[in-house]
Protein backbone atom coordinates (compact mmCIF):
# COMPACT_ATOMS: atom_id res chain seq x y z
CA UNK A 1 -1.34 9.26 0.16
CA UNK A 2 -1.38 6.13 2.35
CA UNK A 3 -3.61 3.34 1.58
CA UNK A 4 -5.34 4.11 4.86
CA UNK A 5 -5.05 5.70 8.66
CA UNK A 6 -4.14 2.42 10.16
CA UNK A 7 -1.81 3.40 12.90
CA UNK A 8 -4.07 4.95 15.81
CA UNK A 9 -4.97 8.59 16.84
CA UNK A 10 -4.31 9.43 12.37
CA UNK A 11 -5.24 12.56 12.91
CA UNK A 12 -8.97 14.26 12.46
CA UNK A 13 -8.97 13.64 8.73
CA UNK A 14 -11.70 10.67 7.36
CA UNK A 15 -10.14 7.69 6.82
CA UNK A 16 -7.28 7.96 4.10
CA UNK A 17 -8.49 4.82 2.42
CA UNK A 18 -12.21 6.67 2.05
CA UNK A 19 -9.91 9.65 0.14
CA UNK A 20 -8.12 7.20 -1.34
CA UNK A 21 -11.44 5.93 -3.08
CA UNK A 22 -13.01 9.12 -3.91
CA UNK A 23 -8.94 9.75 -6.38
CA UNK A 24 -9.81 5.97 -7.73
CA UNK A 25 -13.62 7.06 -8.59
CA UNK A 26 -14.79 4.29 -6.25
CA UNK A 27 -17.94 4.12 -4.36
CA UNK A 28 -17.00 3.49 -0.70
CA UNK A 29 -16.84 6.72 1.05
CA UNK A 30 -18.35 9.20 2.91
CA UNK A 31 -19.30 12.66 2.29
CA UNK A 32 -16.85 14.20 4.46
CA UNK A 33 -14.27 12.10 2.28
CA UNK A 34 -14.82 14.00 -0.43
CA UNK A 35 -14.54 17.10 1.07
CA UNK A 36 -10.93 16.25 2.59
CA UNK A 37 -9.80 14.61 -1.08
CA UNK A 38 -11.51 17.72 -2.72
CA UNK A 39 -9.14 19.89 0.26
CA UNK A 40 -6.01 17.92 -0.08
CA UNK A 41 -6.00 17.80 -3.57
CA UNK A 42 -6.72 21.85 -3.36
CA UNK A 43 -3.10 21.90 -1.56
CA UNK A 44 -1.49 19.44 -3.86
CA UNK A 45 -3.73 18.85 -7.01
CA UNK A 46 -0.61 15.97 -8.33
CA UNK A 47 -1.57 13.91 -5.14
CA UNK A 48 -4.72 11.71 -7.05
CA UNK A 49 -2.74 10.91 -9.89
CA UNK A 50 0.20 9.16 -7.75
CA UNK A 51 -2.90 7.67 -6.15
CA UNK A 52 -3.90 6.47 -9.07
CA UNK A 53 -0.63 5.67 -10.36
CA UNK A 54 0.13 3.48 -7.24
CA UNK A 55 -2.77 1.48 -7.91
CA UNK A 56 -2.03 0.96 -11.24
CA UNK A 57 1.31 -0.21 -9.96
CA UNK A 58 0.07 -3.11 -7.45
CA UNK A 59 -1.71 -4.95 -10.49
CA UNK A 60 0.92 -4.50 -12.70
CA UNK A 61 3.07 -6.53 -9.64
CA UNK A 62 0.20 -9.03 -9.18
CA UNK A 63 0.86 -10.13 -12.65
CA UNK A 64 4.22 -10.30 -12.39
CA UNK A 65 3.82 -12.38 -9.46
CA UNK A 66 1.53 -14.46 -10.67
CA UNK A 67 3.25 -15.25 -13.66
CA UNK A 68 6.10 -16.58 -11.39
CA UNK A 69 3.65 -18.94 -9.53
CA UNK A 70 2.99 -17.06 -6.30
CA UNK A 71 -0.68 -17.68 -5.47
CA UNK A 72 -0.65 -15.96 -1.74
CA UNK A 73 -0.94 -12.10 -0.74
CA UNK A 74 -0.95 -10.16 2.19
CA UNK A 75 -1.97 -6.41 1.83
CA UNK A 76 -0.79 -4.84 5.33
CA UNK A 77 -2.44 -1.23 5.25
CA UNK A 78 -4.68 -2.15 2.35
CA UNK A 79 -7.37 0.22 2.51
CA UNK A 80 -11.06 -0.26 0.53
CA UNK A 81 -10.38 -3.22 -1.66
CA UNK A 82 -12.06 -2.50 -4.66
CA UNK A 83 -11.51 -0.48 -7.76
CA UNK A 84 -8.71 -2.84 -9.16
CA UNK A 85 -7.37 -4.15 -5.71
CA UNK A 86 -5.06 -7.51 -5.75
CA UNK A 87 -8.34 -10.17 -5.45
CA UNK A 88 -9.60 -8.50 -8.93
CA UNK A 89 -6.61 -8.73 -10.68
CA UNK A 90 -5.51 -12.13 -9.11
CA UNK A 91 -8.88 -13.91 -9.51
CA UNK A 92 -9.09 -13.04 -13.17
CA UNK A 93 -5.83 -15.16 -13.89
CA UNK A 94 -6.28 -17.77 -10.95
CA UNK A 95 -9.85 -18.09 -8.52
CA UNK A 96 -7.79 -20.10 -6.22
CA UNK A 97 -5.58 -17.33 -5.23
CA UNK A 98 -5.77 -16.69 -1.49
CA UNK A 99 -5.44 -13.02 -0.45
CA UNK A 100 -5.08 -11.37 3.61
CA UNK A 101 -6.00 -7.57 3.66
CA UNK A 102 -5.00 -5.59 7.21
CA UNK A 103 -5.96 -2.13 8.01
CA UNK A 104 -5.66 -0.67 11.67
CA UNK A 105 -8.97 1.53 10.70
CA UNK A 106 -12.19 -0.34 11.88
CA UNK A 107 -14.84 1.25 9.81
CA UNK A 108 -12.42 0.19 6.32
CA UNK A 109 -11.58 -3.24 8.25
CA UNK A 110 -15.66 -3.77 8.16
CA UNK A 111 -16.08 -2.05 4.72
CA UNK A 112 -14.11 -4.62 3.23
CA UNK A 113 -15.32 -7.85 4.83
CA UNK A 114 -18.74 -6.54 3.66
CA UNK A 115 -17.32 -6.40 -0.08
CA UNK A 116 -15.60 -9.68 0.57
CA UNK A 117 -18.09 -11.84 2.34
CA UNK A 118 -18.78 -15.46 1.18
CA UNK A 119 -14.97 -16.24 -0.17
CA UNK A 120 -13.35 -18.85 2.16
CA UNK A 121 -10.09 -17.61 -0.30
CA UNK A 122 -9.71 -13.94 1.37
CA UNK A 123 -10.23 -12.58 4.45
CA UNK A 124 -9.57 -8.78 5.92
CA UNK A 125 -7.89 -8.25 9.44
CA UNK A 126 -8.42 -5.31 11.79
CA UNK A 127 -5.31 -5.03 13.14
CA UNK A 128 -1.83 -3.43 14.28
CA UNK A 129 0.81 -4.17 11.60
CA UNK A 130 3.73 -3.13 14.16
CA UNK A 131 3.29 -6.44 15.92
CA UNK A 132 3.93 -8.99 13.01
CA UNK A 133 4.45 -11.49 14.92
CA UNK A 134 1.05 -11.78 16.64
CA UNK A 135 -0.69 -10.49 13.21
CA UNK A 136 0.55 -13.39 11.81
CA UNK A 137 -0.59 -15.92 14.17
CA UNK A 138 -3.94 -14.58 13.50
CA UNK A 139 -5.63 -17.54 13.15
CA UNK A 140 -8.12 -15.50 10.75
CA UNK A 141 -4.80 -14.97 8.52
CA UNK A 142 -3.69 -18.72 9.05
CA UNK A 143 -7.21 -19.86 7.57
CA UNK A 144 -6.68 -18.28 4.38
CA UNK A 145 -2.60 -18.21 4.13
CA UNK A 146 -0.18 -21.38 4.50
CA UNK A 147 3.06 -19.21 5.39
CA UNK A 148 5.27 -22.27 4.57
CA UNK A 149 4.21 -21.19 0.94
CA UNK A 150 5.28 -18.75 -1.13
CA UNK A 151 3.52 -15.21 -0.10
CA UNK A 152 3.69 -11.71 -1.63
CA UNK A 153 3.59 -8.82 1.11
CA UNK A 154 2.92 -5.48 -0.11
CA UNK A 155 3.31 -2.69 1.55
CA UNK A 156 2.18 0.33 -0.40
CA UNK A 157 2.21 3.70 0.91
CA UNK A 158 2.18 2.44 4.26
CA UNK A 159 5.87 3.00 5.70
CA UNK A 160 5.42 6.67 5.29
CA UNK A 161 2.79 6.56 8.09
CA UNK A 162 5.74 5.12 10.23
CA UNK A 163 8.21 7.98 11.79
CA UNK A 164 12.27 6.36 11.90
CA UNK A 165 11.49 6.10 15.95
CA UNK A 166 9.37 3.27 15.54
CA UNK A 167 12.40 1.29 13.65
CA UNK A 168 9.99 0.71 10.15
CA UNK A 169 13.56 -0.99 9.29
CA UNK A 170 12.90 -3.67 11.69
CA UNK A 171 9.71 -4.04 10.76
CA UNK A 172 10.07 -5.34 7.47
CA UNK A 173 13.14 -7.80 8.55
CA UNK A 174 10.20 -9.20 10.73
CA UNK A 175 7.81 -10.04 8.25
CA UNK A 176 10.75 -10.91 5.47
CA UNK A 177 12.20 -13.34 8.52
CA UNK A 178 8.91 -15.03 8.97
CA UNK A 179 8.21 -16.00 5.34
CA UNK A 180 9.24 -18.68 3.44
CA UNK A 181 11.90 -19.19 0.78
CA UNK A 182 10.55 -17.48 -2.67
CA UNK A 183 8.79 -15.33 -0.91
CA UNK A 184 8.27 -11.32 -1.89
CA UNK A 185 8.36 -8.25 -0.41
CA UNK A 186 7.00 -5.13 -2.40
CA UNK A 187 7.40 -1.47 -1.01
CA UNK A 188 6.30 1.89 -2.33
CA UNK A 189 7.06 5.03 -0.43
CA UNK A 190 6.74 9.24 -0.87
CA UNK A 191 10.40 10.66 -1.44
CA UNK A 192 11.74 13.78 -0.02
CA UNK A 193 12.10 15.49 -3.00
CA UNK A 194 8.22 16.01 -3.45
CA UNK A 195 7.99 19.51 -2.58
CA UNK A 196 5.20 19.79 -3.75
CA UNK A 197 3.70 17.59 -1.21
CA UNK A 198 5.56 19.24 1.67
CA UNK A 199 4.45 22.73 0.58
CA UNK A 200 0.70 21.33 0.13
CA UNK A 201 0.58 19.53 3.75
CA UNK A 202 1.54 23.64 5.16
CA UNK A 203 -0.98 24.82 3.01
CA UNK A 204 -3.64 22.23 4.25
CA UNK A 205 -3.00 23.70 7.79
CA UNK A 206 -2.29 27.31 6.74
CA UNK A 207 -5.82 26.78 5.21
CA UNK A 208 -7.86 26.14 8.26
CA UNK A 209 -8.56 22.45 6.59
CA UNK A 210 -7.13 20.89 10.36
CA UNK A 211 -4.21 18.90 11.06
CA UNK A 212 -2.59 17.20 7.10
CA UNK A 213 -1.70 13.59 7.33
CA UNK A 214 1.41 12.60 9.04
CA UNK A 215 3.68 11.28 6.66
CA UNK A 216 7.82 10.76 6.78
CA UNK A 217 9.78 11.12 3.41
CA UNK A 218 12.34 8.93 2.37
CA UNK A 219 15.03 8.83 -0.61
CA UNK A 220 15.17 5.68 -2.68
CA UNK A 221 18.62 4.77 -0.88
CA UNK A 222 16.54 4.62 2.59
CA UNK A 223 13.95 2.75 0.43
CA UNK A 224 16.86 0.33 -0.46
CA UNK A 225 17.50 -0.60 3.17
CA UNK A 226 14.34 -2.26 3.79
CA UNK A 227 14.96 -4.96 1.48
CA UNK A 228 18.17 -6.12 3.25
CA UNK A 229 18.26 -9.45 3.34
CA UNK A 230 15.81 -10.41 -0.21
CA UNK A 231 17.07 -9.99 -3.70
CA UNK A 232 16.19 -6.72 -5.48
CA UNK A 233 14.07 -7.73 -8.22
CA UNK A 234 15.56 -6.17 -11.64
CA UNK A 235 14.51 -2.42 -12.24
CA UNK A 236 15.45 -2.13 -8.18
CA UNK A 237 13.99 0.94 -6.60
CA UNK A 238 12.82 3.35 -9.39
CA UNK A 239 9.57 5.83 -9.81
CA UNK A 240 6.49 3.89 -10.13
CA UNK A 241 5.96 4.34 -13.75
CA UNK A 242 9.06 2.89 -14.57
CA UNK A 243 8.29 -0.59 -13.08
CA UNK A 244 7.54 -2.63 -15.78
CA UNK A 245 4.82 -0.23 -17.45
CA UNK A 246 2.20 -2.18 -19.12
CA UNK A 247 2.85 0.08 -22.44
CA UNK A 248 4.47 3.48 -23.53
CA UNK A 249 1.00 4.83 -22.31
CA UNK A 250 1.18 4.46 -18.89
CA UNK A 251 4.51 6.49 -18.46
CA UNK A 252 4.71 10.03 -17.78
CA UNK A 253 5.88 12.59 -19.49
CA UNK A 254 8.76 12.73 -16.99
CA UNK A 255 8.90 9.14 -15.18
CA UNK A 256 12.01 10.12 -13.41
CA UNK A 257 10.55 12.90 -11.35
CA UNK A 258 8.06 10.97 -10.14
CA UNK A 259 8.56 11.20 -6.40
CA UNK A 260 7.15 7.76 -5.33
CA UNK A 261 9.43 4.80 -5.50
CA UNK A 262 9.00 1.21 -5.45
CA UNK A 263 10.58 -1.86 -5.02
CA UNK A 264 10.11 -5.24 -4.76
CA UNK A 265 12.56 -8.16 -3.23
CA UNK A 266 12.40 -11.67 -3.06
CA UNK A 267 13.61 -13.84 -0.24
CA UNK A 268 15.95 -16.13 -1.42
């Protein structure tokens, strides 16, 4: 699922970052959260563990990052941050690393300044990621981020929320154009080969559960195109367990059918 409901009108479900929580065993949700993860997961019972694995995934890039000196992160659709989010993994290597979180929901947005209060080095936006160009003239954001630095920009699970009308494309060429040299870009996104899914979002409705989250598949090809412009970092786009797995452990029986890809480019 998405790392939360940031684009407005998501739909009747709780927040997707509360759901998201309740898959990670976190603490931060509501009651009706569980109900709706305990629902969707009814539909299609594989969903938590790509939740899970895609969280697994973003501190398995922090490192990587980190070991190659970038000490800056923005988290657009970022969702609770807790339970292994990029500030946990970053401040255990570095305490100077300065972190942005964005979500468009405003009950996560205050969730995680709550969680995050008294650290000059992060801060978390409420805000519309479709409008980069005023996000990142925040001057909230341009307390805490120097974008003539080096920044990583993740953006995990959070395309899917954005139909092909609203030119996701463009979206990322604006935030890849507006960063500096050495900068990276880091994507993960549902395929269209996850029938599974598809068949479990008709069930959700067929089930009198209310409308299933919006959510637009894409092949790893289409995944390809939004790094246009930043070099593909070596696996390229490839099932999340496949990027650099910490140990045999954390790949699947089956890595390739894994039907959420990621990628992550660097502007050159």
């Amino acid at each position: 699922m998405a790392q939360s409901t940031w684009l407005p009108g998501g739909g009747t479900l709780p927040s997707i970052a509360e759901i998201n929580d309740c898959w990670l065993e976190g603490a931060h949700h509501t009651e009706a959260a569980r109900e709706a993860a305990s629902q969707i997961a009814m539909c299609a019972p594989h969903i938590p563990y790509l939740v899970r694995s895609v969280r697994s995934l973003l501190g398995r890039v922090v490192k990587f990052l980190l070991a190659r000196g970038v000490r800056q992160f923005l988290d657009l659709g970022a969702g609770v941050p807790a339970v292994g989010h990029i500030h946990e993994v970053a401040w255990g290597v570095d305490p100077e690393c300065r972190i942005v979180y964005v979500d468009f929901d405003p009950a996560v947005a205050q969730e995680g300044r709550t969680l995050l209060a008294d650290n000059d080095n992060v801060a978390y936006l409420c805000d519309d990621i479709r409008h980069p160009r005023e996000l990142l003239d925040n001057p909230e954001l341009r307390n805490v981020l120097d974008l003539s630095r080096p920044v990583a920009v993740f953006m995990l699970q959070t395309l899917q929320e954005l139909p092909d009308s609203e030119d996701p494309v463009g979206l990322v060429a604006a935030y890849s154009n507006a960063i500096s040299t050495g900068s990276y870009v880091c994507i993960s996104h549902f395929g269209s080969k996850d029938e599974q899914l598809r068949n479990g979002l008709n069930l959700f409705g067929q089930m009198g559960f209310g409308a299933p989250p919006a959510i637009t598949f894409r092949d790893p090809d289409q995944l390809t195109n939004f790094f246009a412009g930043l070099e593909l970092i070596d696996p390229g786009v490839v099932p999340v367990p496949l990027w650099y797995p910490d140990s045999k452990d954390d790949i699947d029986h089956n890595p390739h059918l894994v039907p959420v890809h990621v990628g992550l480019g660097r502007k050159p």
